[in-house]
N, C-alpha and C. Protein backbone atom coordinates (compact mmCIF):
# COMPACT_ATOMS: atom_id res chain seq x y z
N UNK A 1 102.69 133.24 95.90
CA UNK A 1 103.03 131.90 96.30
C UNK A 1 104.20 131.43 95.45
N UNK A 2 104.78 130.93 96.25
CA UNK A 2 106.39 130.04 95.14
C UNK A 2 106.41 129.00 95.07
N UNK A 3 106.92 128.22 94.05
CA UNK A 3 107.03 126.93 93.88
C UNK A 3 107.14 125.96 95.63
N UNK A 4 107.70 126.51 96.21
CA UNK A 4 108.14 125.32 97.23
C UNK A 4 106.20 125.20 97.98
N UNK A 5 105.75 125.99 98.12
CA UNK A 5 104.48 126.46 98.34
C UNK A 5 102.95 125.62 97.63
N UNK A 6 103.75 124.60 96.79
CA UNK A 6 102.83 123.36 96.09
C UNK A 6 103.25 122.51 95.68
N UNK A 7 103.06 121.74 94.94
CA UNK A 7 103.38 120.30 94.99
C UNK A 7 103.98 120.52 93.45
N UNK A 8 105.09 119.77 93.76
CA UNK A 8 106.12 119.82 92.37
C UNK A 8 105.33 118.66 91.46
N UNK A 9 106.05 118.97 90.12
CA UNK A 9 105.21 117.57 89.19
C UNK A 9 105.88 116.43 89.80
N UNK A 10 106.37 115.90 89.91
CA UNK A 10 107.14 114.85 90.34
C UNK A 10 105.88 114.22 91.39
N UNK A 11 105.78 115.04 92.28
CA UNK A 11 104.39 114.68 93.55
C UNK A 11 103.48 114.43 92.40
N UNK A 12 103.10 115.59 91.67
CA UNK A 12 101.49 115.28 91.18
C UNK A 12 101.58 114.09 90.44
N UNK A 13 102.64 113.26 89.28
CA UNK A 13 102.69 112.29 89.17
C UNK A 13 102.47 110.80 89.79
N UNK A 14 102.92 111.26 91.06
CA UNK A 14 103.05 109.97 92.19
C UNK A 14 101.06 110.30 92.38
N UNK A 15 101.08 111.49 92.54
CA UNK A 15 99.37 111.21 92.90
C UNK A 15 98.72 110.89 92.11
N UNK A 16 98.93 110.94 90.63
CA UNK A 16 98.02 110.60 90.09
C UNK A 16 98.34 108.64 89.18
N UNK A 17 99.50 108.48 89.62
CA UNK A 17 99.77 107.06 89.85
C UNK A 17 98.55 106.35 91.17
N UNK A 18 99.03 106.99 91.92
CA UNK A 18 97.87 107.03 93.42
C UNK A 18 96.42 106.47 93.53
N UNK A 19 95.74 107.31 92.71
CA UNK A 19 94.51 107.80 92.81
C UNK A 19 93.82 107.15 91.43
N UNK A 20 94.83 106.59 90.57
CA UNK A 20 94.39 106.10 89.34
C UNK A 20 93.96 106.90 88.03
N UNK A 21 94.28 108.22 87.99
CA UNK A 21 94.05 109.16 87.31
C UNK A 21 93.58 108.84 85.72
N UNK A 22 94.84 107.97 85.28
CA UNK A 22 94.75 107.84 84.35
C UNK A 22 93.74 107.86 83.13
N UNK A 23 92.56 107.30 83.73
CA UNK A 23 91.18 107.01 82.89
C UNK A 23 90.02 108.53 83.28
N UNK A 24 90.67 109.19 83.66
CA UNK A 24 89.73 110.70 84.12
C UNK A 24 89.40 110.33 85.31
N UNK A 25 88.84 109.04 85.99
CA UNK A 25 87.88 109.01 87.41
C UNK A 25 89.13 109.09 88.02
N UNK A 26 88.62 109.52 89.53
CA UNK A 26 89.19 109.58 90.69
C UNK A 26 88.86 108.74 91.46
N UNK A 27 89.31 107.60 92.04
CA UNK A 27 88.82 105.91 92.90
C UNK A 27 87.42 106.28 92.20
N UNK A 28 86.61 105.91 93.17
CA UNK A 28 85.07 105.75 92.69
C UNK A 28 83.70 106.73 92.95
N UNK A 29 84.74 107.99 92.96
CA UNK A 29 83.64 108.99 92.73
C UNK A 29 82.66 109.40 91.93
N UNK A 30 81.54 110.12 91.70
CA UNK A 30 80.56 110.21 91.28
C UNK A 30 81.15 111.95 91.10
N UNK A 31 80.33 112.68 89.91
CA UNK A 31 80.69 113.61 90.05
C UNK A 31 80.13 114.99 91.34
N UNK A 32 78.83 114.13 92.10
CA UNK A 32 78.25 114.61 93.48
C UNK A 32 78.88 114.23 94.33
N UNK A 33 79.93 113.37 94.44
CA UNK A 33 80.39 113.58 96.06
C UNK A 33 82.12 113.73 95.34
N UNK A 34 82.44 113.91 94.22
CA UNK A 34 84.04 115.23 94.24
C UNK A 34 83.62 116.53 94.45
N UNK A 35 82.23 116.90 94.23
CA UNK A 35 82.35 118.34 94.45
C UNK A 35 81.95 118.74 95.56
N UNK A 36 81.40 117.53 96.50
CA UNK A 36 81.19 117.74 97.73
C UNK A 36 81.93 117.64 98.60
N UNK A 37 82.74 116.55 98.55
CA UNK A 37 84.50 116.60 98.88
C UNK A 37 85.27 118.04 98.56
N UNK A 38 85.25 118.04 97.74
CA UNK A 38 85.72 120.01 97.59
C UNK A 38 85.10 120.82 97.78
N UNK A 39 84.23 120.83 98.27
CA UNK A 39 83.31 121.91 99.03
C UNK A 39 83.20 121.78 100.62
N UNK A 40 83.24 121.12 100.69
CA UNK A 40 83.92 120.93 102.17
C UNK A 40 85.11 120.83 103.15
N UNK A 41 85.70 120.32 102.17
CA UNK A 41 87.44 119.92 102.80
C UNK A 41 87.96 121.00 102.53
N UNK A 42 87.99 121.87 101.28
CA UNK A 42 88.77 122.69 100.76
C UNK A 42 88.37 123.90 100.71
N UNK A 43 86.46 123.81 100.80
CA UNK A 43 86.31 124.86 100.24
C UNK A 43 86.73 125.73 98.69
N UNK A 44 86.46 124.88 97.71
CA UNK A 44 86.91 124.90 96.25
C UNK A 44 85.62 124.54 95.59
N UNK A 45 85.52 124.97 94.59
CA UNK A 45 84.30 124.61 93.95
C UNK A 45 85.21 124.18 92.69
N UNK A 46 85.09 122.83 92.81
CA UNK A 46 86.19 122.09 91.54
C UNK A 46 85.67 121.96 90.28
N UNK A 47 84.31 122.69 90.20
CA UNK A 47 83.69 122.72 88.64
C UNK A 47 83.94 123.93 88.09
N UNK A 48 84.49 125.18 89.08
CA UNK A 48 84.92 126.30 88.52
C UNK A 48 85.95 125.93 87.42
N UNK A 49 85.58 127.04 85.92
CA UNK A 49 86.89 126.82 84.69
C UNK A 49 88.27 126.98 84.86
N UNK A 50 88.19 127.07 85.63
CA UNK A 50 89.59 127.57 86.35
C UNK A 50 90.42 125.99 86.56
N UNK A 51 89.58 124.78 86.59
CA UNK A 51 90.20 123.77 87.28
C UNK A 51 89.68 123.03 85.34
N UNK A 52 89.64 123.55 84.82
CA UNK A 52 89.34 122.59 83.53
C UNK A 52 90.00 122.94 82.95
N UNK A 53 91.09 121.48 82.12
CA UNK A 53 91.86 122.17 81.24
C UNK A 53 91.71 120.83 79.84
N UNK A 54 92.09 121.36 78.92
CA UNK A 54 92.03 120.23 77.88
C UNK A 54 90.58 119.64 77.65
N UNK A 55 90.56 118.02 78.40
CA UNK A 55 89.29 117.70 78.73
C UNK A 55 88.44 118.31 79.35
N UNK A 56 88.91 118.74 80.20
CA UNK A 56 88.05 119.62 81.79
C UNK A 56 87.38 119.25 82.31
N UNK A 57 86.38 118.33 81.44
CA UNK A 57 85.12 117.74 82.54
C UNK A 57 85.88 116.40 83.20
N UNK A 58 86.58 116.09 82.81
CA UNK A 58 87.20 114.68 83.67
C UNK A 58 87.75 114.69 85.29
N UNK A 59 87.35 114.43 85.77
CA UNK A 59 87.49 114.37 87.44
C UNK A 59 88.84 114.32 87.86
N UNK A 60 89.90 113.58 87.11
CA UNK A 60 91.28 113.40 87.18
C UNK A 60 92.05 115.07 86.83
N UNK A 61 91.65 115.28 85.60
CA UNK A 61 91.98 116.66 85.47
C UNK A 61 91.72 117.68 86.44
N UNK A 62 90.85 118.18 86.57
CA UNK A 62 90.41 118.82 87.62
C UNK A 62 90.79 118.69 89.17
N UNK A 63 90.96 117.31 89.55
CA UNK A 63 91.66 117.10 90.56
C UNK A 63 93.15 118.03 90.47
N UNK A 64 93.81 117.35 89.55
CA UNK A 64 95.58 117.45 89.30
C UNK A 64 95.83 118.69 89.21
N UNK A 65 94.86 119.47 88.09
CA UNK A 65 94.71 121.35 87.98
C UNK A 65 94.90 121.79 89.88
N UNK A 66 94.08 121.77 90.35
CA UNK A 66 93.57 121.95 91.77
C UNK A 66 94.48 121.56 92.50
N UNK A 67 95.22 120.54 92.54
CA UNK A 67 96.81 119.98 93.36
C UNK A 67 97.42 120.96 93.15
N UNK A 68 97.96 121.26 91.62
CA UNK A 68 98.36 121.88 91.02
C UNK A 68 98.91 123.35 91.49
N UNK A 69 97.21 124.11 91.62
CA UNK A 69 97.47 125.32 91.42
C UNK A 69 96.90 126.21 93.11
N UNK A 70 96.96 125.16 94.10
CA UNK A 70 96.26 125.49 95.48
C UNK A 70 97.44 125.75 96.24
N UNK A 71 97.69 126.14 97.84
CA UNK A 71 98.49 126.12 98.45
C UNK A 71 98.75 124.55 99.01
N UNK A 72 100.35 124.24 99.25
CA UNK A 72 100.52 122.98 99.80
C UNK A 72 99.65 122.51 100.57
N UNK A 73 99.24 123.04 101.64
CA UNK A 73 98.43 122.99 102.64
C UNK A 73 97.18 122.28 102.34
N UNK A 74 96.38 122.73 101.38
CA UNK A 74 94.93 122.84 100.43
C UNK A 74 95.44 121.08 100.08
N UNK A 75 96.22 121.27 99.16
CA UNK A 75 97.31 119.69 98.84
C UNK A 75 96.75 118.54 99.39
N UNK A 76 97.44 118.90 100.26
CA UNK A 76 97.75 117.85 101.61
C UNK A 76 96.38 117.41 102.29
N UNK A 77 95.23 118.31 102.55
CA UNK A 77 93.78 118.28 103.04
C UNK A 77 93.29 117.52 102.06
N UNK A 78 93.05 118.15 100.80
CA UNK A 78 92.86 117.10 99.34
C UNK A 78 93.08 115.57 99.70
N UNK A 79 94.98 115.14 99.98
CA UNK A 79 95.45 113.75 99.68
C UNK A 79 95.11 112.95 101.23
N UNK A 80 94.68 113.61 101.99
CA UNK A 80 94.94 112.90 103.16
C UNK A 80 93.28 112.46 104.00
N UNK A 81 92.52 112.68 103.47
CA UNK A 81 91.54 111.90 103.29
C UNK A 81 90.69 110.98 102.60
């Protein structure tokens, strides 16, 4: 996969302006319905270590990792619901 193939930082910034990142939560999720949201939409299991970095357990992180490191496509399914 190549860069054009995911979301540049510049995007993940704007998303996580978006989504309120800042404080770890994601709007007003619970940590049972982000991973149910990613288990369904994406098919991702967003508690895998793979999506934890630094903090890791923070919902914001894990989100942004996962923007991050998915195909645009994956992205876009993520932001658009």
């Amino acid at each position: 996969m190549n860069e054009v193939d995911q979301l540049r930082p510049v995007e993940l910034k704007v998303v996580d302006e978006l989504f309120g990142m800042g404080s770890g939560y994601v709007l007003d999720c619970t940590n049972a319905t982000f991973d149910d949201f990613f288990r369904r939409e994406v098919s991702v299991d967003i508690y895998d270590d793979a999506y934890a970095q630094g903090s890791g357990s923070n919902l914001g992180v894990r989100m942004m990792t996962c923007c991050a490191t998915v195909p645009l496509q994956a992205s876009w399914s993520i932001l658009s619901v």
